[in-house]
Protein backbone atom coordinates (compact mmCIF):
# COMPACT_ATOMS: atom_id res chain seq x y z
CA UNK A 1 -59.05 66.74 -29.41
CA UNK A 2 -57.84 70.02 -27.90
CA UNK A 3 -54.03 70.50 -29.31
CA UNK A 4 -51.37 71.05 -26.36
CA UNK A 5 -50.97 74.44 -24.55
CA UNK A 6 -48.21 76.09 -23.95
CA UNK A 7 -46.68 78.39 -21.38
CA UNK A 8 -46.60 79.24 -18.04
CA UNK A 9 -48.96 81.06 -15.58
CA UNK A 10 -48.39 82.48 -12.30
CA UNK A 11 -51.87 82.38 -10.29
CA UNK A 12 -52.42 84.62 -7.57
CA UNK A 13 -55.46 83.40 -5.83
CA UNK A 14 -56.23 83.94 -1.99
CA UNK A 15 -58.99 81.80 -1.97
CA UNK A 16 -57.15 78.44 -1.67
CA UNK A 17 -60.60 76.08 -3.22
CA UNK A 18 -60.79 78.26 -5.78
CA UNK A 19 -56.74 78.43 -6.80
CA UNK A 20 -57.03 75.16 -6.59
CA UNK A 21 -59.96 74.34 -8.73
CA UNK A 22 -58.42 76.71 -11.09
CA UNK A 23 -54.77 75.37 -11.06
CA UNK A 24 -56.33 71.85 -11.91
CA UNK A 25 -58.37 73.36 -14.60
CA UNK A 26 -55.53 75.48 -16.27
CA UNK A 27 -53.15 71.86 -15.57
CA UNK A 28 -55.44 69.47 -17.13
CA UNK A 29 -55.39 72.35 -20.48
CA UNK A 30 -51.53 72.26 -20.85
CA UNK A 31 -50.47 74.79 -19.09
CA UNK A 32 -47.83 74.99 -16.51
CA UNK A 33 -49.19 76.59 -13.75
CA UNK A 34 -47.29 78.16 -10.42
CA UNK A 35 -49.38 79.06 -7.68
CA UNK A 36 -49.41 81.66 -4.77
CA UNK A 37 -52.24 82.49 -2.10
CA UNK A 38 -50.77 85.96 -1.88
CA UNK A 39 -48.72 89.18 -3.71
CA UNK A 40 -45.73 88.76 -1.56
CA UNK A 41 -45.22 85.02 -2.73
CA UNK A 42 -46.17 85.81 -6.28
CA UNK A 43 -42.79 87.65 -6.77
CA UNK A 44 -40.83 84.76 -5.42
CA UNK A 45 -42.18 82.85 -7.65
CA UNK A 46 -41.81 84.89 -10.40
CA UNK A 47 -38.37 85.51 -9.52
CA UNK A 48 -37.56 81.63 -9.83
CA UNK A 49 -39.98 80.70 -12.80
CA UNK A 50 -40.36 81.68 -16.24
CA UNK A 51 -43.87 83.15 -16.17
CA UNK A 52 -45.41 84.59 -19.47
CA UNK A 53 -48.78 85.13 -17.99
CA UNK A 54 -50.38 86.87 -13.93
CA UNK A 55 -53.35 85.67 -13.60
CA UNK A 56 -54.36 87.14 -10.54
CA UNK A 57 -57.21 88.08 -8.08
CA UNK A 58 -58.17 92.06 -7.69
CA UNK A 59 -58.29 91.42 -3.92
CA UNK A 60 -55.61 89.74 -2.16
CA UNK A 61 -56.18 90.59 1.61
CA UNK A 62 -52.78 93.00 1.53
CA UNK A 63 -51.59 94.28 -1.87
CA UNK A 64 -54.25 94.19 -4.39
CA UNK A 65 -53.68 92.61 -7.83
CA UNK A 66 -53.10 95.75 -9.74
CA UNK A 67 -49.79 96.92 -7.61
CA UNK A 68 -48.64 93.23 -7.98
CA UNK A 69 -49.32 93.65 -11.55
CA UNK A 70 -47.06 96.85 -11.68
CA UNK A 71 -44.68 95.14 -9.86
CA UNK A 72 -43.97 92.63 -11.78
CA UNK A 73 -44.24 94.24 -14.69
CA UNK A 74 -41.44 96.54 -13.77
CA UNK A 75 -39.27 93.64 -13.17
CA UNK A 76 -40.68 91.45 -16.35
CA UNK A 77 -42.22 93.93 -19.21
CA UNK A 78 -43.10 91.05 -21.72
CA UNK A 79 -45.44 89.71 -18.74
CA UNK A 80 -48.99 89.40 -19.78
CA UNK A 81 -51.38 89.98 -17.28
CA UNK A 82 -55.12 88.78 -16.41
CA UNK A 83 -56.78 90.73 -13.31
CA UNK A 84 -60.11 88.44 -12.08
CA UNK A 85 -62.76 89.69 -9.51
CA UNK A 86 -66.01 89.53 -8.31
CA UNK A 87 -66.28 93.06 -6.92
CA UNK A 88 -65.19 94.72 -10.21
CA UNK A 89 -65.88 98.53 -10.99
CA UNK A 90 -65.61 99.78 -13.97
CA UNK A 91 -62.83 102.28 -12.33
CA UNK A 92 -60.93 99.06 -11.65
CA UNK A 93 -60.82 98.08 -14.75
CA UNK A 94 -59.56 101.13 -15.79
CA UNK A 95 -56.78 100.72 -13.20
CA UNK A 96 -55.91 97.67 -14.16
CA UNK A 97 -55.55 98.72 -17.88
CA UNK A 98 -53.51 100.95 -17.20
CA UNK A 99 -51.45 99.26 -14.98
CA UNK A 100 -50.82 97.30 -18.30
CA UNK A 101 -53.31 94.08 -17.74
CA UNK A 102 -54.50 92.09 -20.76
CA UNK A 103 -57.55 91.46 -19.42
CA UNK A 104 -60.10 92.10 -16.66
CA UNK A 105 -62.43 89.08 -16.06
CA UNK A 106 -65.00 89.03 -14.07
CA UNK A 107 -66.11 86.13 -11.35
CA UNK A 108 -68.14 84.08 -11.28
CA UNK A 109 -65.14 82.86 -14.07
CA UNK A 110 -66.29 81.55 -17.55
CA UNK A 111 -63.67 79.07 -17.73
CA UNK A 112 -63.87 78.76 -21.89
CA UNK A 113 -63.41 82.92 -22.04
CA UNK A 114 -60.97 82.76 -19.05
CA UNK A 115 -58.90 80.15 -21.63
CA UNK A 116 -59.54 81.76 -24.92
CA UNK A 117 -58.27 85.36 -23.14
CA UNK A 118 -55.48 83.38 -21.77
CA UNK A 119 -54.00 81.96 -25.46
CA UNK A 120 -54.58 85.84 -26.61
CA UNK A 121 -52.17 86.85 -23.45
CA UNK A 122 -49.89 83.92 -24.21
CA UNK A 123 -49.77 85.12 -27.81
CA UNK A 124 -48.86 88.53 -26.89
CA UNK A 125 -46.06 87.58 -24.25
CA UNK A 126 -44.61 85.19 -27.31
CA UNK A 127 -44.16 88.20 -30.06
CA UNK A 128 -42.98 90.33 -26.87
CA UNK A 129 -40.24 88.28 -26.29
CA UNK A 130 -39.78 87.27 -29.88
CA UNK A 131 -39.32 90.73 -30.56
CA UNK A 132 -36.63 91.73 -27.83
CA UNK A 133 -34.53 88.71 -28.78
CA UNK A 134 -34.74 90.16 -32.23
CA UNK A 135 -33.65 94.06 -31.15
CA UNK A 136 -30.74 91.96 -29.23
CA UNK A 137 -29.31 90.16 -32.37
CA UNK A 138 -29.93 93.33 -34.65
CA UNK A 139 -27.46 95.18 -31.84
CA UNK A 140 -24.72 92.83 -32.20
């Protein structure tokens, strides 16, 4: 038995069959999982939830993944993020590295690497944030 996942993942996903597919997958794992179809709705949603990971599509039909990614990063910098496509270059995933992603995975999705890279990028927002709420208490 798999133990219990934690943490929260915003999924940016145009294709609505495949967020949803995904969302059920990433659910029925432990994860909470908020959902958008495109870049504009992403940062409501990330304004309102408590998001440690993006896990979102290169493509979005308007702003691509990557200046979503920098977006919210700006506004969140412990935010972890996962860029999926199925048109991927090897110049985009050098854009979205250094945008700041965690990860570039490539579709058709491997749903056991998409989760194992996902813990990894959950890991890495929790010692983020750990570590800022320790630089906080060592200031007062």
């Amino acid at each position: 038995m798999r133990a219990e996942r934690s943490g929260t993942v915003l999924l940016v996903e145009d294709d609505a069959a495949q967020r949803r597919t995904l969302a059920g997958f990433l659910s029925k794992r432990g994860y909470e999982v908020v959902e958008a179809g495109k870049a504009s709705l992403a940062v409501e949603r990330a304004a309102t939830a408590d998001v440690d990971v993006l896990l979102t599509d290169l493509k979005l039909g308007g702003p691509d993944g990557i200046e979503l990614l920098v977006e919210l990063r700006g506004r969140f910098p412990e935010l972890q993020a996962i860029v999926l496509t199925a048109y991927g270059t090897i110049d985009d995933a050098v854009r979205a590295m250094r945008a700041g992603a965690y990860d570039f995975v490539s579709k058709p999705i491997d749903l056991g690497h998409l989760e194992a890279v996902l813990e990894k990028a959950l890991e890495k927002a929790a010692l983020a944030r750990e570590n800022r709420e320790l630089r906080e208490v060592v200031r007062n």
